[in-house]
Protein backbone atom coordinates (compact mmCIF):
# COMPACT_ATOMS: atom_id res chain seq x y z
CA UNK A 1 83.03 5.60 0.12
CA UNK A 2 79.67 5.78 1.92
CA UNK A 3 79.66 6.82 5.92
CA UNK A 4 77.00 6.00 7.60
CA UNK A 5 76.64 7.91 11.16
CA UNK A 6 73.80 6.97 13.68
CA UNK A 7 71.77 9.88 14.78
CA UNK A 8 68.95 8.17 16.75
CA UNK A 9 67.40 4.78 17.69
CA UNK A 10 63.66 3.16 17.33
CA UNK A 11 62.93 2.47 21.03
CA UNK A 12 59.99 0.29 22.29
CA UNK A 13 59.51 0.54 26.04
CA UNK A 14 57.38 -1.40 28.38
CA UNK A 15 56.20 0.36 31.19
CA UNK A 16 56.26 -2.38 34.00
CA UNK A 17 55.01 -0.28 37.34
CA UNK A 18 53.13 3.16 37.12
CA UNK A 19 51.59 4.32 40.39
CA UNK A 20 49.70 6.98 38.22
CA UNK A 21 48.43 4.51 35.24
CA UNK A 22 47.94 0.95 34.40
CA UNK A 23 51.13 -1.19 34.36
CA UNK A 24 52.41 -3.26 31.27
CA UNK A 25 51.76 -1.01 28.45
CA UNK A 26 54.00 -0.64 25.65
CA UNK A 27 54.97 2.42 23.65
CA UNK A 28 57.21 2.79 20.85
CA UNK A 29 58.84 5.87 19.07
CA UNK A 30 62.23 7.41 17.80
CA UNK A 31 64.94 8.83 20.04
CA UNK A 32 67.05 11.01 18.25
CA UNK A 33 70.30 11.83 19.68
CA UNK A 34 71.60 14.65 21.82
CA UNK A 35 67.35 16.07 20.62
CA UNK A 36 65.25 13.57 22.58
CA UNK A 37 61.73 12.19 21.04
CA UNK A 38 61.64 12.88 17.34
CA UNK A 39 58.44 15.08 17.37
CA UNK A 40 58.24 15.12 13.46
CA UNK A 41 57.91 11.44 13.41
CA UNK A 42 55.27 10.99 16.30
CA UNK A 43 53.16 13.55 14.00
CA UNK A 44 53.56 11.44 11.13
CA UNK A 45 52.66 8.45 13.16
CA UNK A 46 49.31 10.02 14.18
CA UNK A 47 48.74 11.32 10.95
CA UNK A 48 48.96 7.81 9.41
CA UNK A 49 46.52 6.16 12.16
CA UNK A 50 43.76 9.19 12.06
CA UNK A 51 43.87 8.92 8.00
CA UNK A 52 45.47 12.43 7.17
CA UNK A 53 48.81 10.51 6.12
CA UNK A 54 47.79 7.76 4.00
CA UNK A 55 51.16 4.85 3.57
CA UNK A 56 50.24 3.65 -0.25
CA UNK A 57 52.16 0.70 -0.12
CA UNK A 58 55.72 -0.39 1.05
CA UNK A 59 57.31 2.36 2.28
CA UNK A 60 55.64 5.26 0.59
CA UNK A 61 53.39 8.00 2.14
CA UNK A 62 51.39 10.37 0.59
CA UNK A 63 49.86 13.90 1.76
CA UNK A 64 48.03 16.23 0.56
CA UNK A 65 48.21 14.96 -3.25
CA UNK A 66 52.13 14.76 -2.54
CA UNK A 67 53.85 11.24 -2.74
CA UNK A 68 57.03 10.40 -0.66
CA UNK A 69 59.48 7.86 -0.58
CA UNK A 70 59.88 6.70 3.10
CA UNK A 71 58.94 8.03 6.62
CA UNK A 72 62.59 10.38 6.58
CA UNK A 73 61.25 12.18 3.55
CA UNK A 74 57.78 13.33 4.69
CA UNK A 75 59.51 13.74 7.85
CA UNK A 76 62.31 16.67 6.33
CA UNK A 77 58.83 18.08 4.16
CA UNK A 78 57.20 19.20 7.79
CA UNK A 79 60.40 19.89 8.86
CA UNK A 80 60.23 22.56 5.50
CA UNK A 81 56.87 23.41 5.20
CA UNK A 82 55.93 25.01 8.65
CA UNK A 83 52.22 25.60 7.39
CA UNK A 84 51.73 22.07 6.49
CA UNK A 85 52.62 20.87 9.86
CA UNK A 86 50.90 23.57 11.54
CA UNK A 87 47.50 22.95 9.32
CA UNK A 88 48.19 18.68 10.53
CA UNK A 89 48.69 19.24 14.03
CA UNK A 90 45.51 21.50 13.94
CA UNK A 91 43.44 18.45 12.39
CA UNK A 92 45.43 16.23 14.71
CA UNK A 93 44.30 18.08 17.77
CA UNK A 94 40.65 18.49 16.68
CA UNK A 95 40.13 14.96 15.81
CA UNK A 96 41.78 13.96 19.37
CA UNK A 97 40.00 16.17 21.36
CA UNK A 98 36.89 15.48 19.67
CA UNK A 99 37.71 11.91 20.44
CA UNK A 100 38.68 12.66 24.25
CA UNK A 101 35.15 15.15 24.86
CA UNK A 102 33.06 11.91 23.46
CA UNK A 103 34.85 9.61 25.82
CA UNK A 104 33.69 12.01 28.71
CA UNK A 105 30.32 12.33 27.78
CA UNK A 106 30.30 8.31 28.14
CA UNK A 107 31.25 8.75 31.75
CA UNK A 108 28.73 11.22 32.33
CA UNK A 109 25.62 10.19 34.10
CA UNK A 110 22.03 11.54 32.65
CA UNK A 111 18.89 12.03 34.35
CA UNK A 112 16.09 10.49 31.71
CA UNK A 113 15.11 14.46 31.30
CA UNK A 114 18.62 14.61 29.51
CA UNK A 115 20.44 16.67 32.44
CA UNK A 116 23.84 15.86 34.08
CA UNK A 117 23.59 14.56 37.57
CA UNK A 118 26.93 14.69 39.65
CA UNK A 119 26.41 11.96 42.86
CA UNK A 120 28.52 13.11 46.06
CA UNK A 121 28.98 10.75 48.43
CA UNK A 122 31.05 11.57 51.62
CA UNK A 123 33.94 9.79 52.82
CA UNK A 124 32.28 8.71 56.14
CA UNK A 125 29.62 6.31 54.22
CA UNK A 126 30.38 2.44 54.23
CA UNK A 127 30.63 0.77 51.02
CA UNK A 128 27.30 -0.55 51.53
CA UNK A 129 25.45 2.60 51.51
CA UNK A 130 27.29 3.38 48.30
CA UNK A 131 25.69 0.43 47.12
CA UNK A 132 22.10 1.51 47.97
CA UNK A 133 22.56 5.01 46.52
CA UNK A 134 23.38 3.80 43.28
CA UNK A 135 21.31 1.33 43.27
CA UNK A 136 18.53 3.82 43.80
């Protein structure tokens, strides 16, 4: 006889009004119960998208050299292997920082010379002299 007992739920939520982001974005992940967000699988997630977790095929991961049978199994191998999910979520923060630095410098405005020039305009000037100035 085979019991099967739920322990958590794949949840996709769509974020309808933010007053601190844009609205109607989507995000999806695992609730596990009486833990909250299932941290192990959110690591595999971004593992699989920044190419440190590659899926083979089906429902099959592989890491480091390692093959698995389905996300549960690589899943209870971090949950194991402390220095394996240590050494990922070291690449995973490099490669997103790295990611989030090269963003900023987009933002950045140069000088031709190559140095960073901040603009500060005050909050008395009309919108068209914020026009001229950057226009300028």
């Amino acid at each position: 006889m085979v019991v099967l007992k739920t322990i958590g739920s794949q949840v996709l939520v769509k974020i309808v009004k933010n007053k601190h982001a844009p609205p109607f974005k989507t995000a999806q992940f695992e609730l596990e119960f009486g833990k909250g967000i299932c941290r192990d699988s959110e690591i595999v997630e971004l593992g699989c998208k920044h190419k440190f977790i590659t899926k083979v095929g089906g429902a099959y991961y592989s890491f480091k050299g390692q093959s698995f049978h389905g996300k549960d199994a690589i899943k209870r191998y971090l949950a194991k292997n402390e220095g394996s999910r240590e050494e990922l979520m070291l690449k995973l923060r490099e490669k997103l920082m790295h990611i989030e630095t090269d963003e900023g410098k987009d933002l950045e405005t140069s000088s031709p010379d190559g140095d960073v020039t901040d603009e500060i305009i005050s909050p008395d000037t009309t919108d068209e002299e914020v026009i001229t100035a950057v226009e300028a």
